[in-house]
C-alpha atoms as a PDB file:
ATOM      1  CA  UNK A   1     -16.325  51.868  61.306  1.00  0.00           C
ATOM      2  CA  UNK A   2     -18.302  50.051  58.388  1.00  0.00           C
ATOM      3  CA  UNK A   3     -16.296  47.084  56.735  1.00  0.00           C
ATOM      4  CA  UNK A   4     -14.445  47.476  53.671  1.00  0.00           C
ATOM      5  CA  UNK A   5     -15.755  45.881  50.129  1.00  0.00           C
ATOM      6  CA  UNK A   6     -12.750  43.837  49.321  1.00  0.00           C
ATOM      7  CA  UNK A   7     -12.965  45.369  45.567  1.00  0.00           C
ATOM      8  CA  UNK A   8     -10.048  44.016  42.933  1.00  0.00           C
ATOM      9  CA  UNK A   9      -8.090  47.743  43.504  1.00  0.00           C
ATOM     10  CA  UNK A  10      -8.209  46.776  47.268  1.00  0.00           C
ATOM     11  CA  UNK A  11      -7.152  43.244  46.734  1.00  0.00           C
ATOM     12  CA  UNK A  12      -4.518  44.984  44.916  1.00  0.00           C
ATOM     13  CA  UNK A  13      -3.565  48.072  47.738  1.00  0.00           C
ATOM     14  CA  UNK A  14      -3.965  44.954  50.296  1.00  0.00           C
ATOM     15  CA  UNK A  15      -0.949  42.562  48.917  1.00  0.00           C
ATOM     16  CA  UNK A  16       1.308  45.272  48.247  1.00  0.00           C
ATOM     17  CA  UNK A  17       0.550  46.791  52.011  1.00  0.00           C
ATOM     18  CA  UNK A  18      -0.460  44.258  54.235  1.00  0.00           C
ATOM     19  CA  UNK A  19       2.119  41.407  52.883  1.00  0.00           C
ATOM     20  CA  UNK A  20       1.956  39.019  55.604  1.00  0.00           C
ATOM     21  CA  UNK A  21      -2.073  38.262  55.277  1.00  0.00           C
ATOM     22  CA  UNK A  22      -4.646  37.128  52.566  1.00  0.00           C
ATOM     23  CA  UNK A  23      -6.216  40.400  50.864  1.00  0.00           C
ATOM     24  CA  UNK A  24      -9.859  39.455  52.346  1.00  0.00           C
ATOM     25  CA  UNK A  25      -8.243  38.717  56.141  1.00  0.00           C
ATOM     26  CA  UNK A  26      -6.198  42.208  55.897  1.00  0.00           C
ATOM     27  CA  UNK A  27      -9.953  43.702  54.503  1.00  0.00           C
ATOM     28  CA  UNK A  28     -11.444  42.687  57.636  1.00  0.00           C
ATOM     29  CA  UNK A  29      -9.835  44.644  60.313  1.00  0.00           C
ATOM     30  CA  UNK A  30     -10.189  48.164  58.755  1.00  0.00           C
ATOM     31  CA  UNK A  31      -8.548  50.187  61.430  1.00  0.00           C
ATOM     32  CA  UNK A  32      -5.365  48.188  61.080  1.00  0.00           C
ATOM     33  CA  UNK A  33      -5.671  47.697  57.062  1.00  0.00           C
ATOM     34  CA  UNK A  34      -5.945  51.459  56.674  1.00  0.00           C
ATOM     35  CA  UNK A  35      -2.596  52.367  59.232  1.00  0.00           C
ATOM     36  CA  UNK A  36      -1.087  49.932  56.758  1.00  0.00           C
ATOM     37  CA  UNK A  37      -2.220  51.894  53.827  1.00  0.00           C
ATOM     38  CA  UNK A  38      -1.604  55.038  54.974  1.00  0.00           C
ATOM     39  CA  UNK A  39       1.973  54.144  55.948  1.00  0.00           C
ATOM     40  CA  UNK A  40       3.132  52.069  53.187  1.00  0.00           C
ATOM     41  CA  UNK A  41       1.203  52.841  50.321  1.00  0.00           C
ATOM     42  CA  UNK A  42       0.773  54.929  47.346  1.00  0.00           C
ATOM     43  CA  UNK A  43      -0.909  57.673  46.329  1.00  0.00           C
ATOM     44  CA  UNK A  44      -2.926  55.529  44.123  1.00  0.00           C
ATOM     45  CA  UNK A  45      -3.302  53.001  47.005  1.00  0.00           C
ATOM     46  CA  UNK A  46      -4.753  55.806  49.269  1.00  0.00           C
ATOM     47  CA  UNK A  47      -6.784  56.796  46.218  1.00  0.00           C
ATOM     48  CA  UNK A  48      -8.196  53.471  46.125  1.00  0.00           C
ATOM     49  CA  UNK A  49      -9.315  53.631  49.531  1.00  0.00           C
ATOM     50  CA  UNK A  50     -10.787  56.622  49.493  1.00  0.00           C
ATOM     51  CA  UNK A  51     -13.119  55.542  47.494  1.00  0.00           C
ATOM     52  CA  UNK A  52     -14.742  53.492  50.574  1.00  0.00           C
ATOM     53  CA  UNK A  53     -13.251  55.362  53.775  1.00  0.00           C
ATOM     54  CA  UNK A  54     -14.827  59.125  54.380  1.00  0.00           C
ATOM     55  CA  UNK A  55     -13.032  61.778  56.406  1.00  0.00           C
ATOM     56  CA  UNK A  56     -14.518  60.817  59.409  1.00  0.00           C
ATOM     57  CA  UNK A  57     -13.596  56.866  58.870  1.00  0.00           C
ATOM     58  CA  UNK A  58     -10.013  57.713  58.205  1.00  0.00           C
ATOM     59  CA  UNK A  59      -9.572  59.738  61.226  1.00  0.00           C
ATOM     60  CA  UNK A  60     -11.250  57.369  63.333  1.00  0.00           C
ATOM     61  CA  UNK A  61      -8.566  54.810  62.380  1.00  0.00           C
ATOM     62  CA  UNK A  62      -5.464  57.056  63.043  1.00  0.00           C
ATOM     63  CA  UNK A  63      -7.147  58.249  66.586  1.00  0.00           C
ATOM     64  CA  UNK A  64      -7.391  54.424  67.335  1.00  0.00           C
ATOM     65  CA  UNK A  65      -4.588  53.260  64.806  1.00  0.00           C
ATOM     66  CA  UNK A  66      -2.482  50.056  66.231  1.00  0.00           C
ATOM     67  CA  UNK A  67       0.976  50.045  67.824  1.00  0.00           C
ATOM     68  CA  UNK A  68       4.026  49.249  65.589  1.00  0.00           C
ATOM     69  CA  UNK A  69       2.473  50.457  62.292  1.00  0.00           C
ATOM     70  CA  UNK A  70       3.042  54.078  61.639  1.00  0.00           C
ATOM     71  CA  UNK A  71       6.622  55.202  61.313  1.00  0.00           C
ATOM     72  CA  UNK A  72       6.877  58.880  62.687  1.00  0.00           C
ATOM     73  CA  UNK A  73       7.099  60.718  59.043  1.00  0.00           C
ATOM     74  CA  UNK A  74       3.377  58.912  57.828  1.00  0.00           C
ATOM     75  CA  UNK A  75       2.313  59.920  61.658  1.00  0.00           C
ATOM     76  CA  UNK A  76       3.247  63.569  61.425  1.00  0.00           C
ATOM     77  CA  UNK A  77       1.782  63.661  57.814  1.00  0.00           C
ATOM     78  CA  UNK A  78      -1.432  61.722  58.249  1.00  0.00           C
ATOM     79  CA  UNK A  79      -2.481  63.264  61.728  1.00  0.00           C
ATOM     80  CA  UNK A  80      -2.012  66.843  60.046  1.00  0.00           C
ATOM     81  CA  UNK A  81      -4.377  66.029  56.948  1.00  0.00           C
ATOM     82  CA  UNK A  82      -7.185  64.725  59.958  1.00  0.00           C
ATOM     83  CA  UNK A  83      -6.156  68.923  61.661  1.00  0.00           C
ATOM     84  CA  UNK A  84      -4.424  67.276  64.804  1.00  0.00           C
ATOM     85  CA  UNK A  85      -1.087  69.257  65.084  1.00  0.00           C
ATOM     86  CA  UNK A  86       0.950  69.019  66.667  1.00  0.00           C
ATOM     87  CA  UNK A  87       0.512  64.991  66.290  1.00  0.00           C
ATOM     88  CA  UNK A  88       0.102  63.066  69.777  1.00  0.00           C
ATOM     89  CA  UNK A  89       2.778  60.432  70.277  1.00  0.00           C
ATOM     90  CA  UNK A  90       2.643  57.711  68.367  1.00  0.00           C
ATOM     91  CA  UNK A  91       0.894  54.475  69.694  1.00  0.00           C
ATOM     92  CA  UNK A  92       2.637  52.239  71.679  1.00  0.00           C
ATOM     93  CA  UNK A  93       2.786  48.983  72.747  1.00  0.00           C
ATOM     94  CA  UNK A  94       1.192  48.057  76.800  1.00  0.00           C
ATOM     95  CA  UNK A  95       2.841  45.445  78.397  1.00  0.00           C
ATOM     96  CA  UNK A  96       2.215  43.336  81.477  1.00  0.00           C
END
């Protein structure tokens, strides 16, 4: 996946959706900054980042989207838009 341009709409989308990190650190992992977006943002926040993220980018980040993010509503929803239905399971956490 190519980085994201950390444009003033996505410093915007980034501080309302990824709260707990700097706009240009959440920017930098874009797998885990889109889950985020797709989850808790907008329709103008997913707007936004469309404008940088193709098809193929955004379902490349839900097939390999992080643990803990998605709640099971934004799962169902998002994995239908990439044509995955029904949705796999959503990620979980591995331990030991």
């Amino acid at each position: 996946m190519k980085p994201l341009q950390l444009t003033a709409e996505l410093e915007r989308v980034a501080r309302r959706t990824v709260w707990f990190k700097s706009p240009a650190a959440a920017v930098r992992d874009p797998v885990h900054f889109i889950a985020h977006v797709l989850t808790y943002g907008t329709h103008e926040d997913v707007q936004a980042l469309r404008q940088q993220v193709s098809d193929q980018e955004l379902a490349e980040a839900i097939r390999n989207a992080p643990p803990g993010v998605f709640d099971a509503r934004s799962w169902t929803y998002w994995n239908l838009k990439i044509g995955r239905y029904p949705p796999p399971p959503l990620p979980e956490r591995k331990f030991g």
